[in-house]
PDB file of N, CA and C in Angstrom:
ATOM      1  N   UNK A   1      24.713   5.186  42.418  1.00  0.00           N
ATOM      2  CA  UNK A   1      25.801   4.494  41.817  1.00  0.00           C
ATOM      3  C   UNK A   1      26.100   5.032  40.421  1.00  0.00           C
ATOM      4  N   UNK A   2      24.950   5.178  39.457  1.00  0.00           N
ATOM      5  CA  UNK A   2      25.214   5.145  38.249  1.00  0.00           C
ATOM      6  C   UNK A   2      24.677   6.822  38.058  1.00  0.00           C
ATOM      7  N   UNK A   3      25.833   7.702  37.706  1.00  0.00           N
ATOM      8  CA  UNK A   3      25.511   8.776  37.609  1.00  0.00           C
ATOM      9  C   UNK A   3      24.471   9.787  36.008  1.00  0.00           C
ATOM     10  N   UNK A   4      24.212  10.571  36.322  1.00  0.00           N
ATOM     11  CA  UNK A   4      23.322  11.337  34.915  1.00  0.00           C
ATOM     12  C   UNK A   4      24.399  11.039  33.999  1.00  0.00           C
ATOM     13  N   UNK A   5      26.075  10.885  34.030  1.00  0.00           N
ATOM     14  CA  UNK A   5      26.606  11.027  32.544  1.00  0.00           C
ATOM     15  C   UNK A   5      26.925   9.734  32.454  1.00  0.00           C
ATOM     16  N   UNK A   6      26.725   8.856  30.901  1.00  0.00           N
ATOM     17  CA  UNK A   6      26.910   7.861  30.559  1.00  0.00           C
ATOM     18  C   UNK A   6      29.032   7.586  30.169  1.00  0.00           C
ATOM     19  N   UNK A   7      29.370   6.725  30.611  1.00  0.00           N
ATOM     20  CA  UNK A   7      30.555   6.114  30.548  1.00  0.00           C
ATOM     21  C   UNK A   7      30.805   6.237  28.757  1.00  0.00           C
ATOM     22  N   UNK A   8      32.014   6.810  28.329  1.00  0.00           N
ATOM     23  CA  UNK A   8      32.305   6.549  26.765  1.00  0.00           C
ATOM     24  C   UNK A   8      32.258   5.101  26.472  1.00  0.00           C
ATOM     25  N   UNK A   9      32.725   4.066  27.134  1.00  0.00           N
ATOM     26  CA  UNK A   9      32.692   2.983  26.429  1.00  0.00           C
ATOM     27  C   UNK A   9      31.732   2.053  27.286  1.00  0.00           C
ATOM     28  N   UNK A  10      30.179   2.445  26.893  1.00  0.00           N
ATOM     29  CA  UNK A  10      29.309   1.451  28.173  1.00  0.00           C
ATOM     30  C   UNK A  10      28.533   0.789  26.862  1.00  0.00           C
ATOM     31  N   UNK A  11      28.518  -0.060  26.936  1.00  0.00           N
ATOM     32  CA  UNK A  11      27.881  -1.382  26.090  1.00  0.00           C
ATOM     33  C   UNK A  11      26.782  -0.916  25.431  1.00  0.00           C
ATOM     34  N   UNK A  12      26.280  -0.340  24.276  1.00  0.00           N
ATOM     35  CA  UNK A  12      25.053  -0.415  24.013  1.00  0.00           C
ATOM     36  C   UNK A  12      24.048  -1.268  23.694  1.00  0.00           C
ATOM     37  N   UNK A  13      22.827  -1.271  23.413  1.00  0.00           N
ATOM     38  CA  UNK A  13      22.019  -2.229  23.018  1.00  0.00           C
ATOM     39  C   UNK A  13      22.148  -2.463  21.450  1.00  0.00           C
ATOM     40  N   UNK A  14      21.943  -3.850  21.041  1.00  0.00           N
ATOM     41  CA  UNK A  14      21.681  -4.574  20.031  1.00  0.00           C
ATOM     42  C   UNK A  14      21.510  -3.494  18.979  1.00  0.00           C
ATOM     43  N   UNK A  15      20.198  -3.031  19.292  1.00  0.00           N
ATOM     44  CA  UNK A  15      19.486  -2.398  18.021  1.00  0.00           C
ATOM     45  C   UNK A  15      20.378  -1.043  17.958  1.00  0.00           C
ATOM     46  N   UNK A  16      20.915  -0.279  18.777  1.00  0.00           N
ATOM     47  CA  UNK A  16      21.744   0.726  18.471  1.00  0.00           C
ATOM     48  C   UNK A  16      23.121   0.291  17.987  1.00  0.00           C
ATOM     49  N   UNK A  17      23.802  -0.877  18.236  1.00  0.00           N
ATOM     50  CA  UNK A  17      24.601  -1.205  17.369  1.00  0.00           C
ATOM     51  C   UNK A  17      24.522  -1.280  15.979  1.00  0.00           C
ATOM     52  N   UNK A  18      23.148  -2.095  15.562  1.00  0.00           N
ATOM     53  CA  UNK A  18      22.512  -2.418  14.238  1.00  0.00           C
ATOM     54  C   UNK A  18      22.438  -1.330  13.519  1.00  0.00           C
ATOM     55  N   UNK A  19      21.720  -0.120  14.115  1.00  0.00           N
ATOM     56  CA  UNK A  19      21.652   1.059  13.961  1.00  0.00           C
ATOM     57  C   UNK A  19      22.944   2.058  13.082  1.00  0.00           C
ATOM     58  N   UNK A  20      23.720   1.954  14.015  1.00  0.00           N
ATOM     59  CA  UNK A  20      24.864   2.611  13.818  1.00  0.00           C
ATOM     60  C   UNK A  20      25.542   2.346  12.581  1.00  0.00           C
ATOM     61  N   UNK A  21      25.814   0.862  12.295  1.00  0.00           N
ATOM     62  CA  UNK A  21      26.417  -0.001  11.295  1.00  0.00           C
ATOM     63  C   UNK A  21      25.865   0.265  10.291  1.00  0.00           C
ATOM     64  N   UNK A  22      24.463   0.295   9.582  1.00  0.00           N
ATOM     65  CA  UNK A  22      23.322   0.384   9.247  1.00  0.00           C
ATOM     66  C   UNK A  22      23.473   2.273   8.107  1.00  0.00           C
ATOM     67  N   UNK A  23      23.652   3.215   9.111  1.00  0.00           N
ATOM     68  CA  UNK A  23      24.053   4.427   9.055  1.00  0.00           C
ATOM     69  C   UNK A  23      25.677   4.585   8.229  1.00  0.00           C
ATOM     70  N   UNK A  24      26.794   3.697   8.992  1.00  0.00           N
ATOM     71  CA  UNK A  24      28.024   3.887   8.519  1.00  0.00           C
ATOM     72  C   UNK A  24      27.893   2.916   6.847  1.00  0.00           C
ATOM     73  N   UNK A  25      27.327   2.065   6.703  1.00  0.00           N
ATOM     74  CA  UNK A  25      27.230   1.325   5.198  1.00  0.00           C
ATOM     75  C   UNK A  25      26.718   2.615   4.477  1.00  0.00           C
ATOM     76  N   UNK A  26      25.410   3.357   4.849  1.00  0.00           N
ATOM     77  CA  UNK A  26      24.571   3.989   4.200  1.00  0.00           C
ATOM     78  C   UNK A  26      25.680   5.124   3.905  1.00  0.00           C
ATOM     79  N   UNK A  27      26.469   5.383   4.541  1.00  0.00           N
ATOM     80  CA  UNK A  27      27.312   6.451   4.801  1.00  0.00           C
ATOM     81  C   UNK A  27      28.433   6.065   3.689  1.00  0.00           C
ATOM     82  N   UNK A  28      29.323   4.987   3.767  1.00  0.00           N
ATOM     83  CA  UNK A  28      29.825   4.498   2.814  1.00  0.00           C
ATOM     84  C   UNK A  28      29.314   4.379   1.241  1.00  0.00           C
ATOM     85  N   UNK A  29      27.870   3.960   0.707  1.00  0.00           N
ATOM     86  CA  UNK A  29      27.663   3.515  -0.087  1.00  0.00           C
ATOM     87  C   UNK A  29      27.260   4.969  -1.058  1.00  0.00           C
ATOM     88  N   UNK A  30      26.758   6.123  -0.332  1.00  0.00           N
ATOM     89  CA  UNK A  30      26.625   7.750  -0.990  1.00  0.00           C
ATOM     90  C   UNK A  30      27.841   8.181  -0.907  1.00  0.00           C
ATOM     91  N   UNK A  31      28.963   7.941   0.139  1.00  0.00           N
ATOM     92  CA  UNK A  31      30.286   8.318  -0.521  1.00  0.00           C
ATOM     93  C   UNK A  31      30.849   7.527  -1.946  1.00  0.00           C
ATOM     94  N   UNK A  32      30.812   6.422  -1.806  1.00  0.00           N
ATOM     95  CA  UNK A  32      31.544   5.623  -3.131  1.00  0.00           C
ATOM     96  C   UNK A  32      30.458   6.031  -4.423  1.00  0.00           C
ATOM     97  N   UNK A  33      29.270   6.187  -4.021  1.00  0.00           N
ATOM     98  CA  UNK A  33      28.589   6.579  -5.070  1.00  0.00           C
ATOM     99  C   UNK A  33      28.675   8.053  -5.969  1.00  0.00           C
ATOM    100  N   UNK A  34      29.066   9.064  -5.141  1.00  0.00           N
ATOM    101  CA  UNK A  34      29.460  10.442  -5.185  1.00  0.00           C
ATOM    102  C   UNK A  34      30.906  10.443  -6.202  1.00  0.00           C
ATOM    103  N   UNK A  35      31.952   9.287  -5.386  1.00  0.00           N
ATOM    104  CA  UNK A  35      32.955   9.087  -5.951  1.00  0.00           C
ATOM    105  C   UNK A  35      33.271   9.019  -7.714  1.00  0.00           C
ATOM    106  N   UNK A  36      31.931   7.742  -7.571  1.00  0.00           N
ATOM    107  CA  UNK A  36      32.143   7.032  -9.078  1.00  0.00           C
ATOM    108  C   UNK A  36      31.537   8.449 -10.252  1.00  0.00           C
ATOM    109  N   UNK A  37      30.557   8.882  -9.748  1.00  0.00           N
ATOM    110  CA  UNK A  37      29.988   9.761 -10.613  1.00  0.00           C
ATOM    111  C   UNK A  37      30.885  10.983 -10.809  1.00  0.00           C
ATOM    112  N   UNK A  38      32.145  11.493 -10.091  1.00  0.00           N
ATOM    113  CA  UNK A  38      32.843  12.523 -10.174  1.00  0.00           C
ATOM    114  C   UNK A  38      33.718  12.462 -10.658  1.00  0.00           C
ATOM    115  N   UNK A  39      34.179  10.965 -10.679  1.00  0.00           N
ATOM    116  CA  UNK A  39      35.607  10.163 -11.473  1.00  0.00           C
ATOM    117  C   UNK A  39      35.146   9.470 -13.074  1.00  0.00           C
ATOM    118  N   UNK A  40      33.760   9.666 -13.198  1.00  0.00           N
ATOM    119  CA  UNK A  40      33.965   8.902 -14.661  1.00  0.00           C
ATOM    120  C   UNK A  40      33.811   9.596 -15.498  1.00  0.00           C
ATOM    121  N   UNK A  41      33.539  11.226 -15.720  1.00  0.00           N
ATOM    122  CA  UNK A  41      34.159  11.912 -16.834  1.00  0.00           C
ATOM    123  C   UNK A  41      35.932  12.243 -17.153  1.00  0.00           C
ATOM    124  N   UNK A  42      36.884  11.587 -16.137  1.00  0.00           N
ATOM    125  CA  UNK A  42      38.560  12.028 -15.889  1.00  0.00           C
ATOM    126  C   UNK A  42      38.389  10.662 -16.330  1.00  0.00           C
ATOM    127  N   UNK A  43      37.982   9.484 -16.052  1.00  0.00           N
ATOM    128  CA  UNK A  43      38.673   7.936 -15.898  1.00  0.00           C
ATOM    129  C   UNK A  43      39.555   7.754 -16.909  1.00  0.00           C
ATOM    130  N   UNK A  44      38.789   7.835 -18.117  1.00  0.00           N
ATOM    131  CA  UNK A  44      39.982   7.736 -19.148  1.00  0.00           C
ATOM    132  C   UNK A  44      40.905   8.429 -19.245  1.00  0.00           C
ATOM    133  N   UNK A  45      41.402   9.695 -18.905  1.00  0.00           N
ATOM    134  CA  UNK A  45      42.473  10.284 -18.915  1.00  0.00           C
ATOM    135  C   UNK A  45      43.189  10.043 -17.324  1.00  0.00           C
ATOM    136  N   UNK A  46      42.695   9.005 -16.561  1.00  0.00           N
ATOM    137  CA  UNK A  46      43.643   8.379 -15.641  1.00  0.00           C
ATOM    138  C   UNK A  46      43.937   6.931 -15.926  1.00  0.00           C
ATOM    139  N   UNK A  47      42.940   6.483 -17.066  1.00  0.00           N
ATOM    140  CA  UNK A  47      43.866   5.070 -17.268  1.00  0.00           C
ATOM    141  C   UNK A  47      44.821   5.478 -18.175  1.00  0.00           C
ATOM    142  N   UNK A  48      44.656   6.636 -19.438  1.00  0.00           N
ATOM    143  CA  UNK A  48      46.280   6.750 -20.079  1.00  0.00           C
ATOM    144  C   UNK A  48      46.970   7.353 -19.466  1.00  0.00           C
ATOM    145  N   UNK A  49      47.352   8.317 -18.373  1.00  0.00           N
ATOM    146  CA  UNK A  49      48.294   8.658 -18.058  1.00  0.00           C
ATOM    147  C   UNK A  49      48.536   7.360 -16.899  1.00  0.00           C
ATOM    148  N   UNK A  50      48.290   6.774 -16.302  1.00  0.00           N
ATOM    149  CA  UNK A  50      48.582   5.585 -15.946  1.00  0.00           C
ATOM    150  C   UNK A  50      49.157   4.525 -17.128  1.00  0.00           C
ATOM    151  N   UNK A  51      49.060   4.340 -18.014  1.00  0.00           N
ATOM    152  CA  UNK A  51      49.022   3.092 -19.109  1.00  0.00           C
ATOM    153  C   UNK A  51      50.740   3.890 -19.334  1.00  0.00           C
ATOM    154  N   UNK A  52      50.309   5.295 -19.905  1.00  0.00           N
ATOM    155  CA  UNK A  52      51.778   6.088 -20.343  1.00  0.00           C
ATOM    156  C   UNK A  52      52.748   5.538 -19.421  1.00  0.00           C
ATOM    157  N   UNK A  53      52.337   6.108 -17.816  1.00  0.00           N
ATOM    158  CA  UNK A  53      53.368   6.145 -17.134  1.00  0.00           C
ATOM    159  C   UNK A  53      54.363   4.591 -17.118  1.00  0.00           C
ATOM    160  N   UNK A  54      53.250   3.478 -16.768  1.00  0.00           N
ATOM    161  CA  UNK A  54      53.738   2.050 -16.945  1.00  0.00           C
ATOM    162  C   UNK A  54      54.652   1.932 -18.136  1.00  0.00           C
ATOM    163  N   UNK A  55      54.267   2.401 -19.381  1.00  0.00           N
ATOM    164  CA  UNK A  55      54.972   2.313 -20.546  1.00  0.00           C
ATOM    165  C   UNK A  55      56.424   3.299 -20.353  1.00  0.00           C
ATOM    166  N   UNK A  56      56.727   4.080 -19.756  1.00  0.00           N
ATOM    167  CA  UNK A  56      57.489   4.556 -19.572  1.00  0.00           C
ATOM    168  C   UNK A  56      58.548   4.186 -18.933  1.00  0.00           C
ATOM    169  N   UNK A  57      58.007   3.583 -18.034  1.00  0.00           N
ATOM    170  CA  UNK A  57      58.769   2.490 -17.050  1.00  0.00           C
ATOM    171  C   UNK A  57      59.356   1.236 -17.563  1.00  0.00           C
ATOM    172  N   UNK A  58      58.427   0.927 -18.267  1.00  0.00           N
ATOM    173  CA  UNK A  58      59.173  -0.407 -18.685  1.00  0.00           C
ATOM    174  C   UNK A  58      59.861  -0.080 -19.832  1.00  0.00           C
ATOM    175  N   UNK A  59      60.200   0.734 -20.417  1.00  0.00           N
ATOM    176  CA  UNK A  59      60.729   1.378 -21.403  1.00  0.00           C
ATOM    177  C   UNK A  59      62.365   1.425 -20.754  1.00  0.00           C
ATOM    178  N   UNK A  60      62.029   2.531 -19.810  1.00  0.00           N
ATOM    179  CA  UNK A  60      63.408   2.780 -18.732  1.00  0.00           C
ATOM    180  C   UNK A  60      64.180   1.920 -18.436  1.00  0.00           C
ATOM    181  N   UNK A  61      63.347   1.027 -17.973  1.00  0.00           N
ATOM    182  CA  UNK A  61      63.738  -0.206 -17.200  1.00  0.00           C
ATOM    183  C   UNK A  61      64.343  -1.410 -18.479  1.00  0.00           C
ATOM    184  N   UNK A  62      63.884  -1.886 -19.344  1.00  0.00           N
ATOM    185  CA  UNK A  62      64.394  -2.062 -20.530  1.00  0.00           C
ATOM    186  C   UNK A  62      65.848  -1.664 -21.173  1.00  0.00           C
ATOM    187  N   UNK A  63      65.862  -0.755 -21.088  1.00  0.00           N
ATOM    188  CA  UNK A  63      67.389   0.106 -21.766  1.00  0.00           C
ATOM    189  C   UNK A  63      68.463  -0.005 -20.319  1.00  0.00           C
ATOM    190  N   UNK A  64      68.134  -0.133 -19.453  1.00  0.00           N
ATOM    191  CA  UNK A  64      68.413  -0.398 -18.304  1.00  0.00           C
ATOM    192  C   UNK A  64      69.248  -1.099 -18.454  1.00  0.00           C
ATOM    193  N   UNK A  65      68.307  -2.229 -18.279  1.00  0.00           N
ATOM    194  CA  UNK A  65      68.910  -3.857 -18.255  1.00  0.00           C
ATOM    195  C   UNK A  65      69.708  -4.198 -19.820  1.00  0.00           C
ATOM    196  N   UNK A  66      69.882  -3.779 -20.828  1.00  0.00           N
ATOM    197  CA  UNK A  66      70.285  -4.125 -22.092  1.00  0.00           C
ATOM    198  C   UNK A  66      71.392  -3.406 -21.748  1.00  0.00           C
ATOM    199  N   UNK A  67      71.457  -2.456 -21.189  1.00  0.00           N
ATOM    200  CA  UNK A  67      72.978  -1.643 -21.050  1.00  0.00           C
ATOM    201  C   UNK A  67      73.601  -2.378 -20.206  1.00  0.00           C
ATOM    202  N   UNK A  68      72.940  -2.817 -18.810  1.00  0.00           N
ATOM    203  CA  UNK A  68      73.984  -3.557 -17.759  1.00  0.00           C
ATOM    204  C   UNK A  68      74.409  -4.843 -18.348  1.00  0.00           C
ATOM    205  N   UNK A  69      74.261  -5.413 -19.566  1.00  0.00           N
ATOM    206  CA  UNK A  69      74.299  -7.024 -19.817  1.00  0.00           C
ATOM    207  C   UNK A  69      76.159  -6.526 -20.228  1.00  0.00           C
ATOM    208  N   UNK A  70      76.730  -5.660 -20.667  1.00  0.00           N
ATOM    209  CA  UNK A  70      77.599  -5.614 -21.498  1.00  0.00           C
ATOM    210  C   UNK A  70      78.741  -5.185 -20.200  1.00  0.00           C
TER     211      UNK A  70
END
């Protein structure tokens, strides 16, 4: 009935679920960790060019609206 190749979607057991999940956190938590350490010598020069850009905007947007009132 049940041949040598296993079905792609055949139910696994408990502990290989646990397993897996277990692996993908671990997997997640050295990526975000990799992340933070590669991004916090730039950070500050992405919160001011972020802060700039906002300021720029509302700047725009400002002269904008003071011109359309008239």
């Amino acid at each position: 009935m049940r041949g040598g190749k296993k079905s792609e979607f055949s139910v696994k057991s408990p502990f290989e679920w646990v397993f897996h999940a277990c692996l993908l956190l671990l997997g997640a938590v050295i990526a975000l960790n990799v992340a933070v350490t590669f991004l916090r010598p730039v950070l500050p020069w992405l919160i001011g060019g972020i802060a700039l850009a906002a300021t720029a905007w509302i700047t725009v947007a400002l002269v904008r609206w003071r011109r359309s009132r008239w």
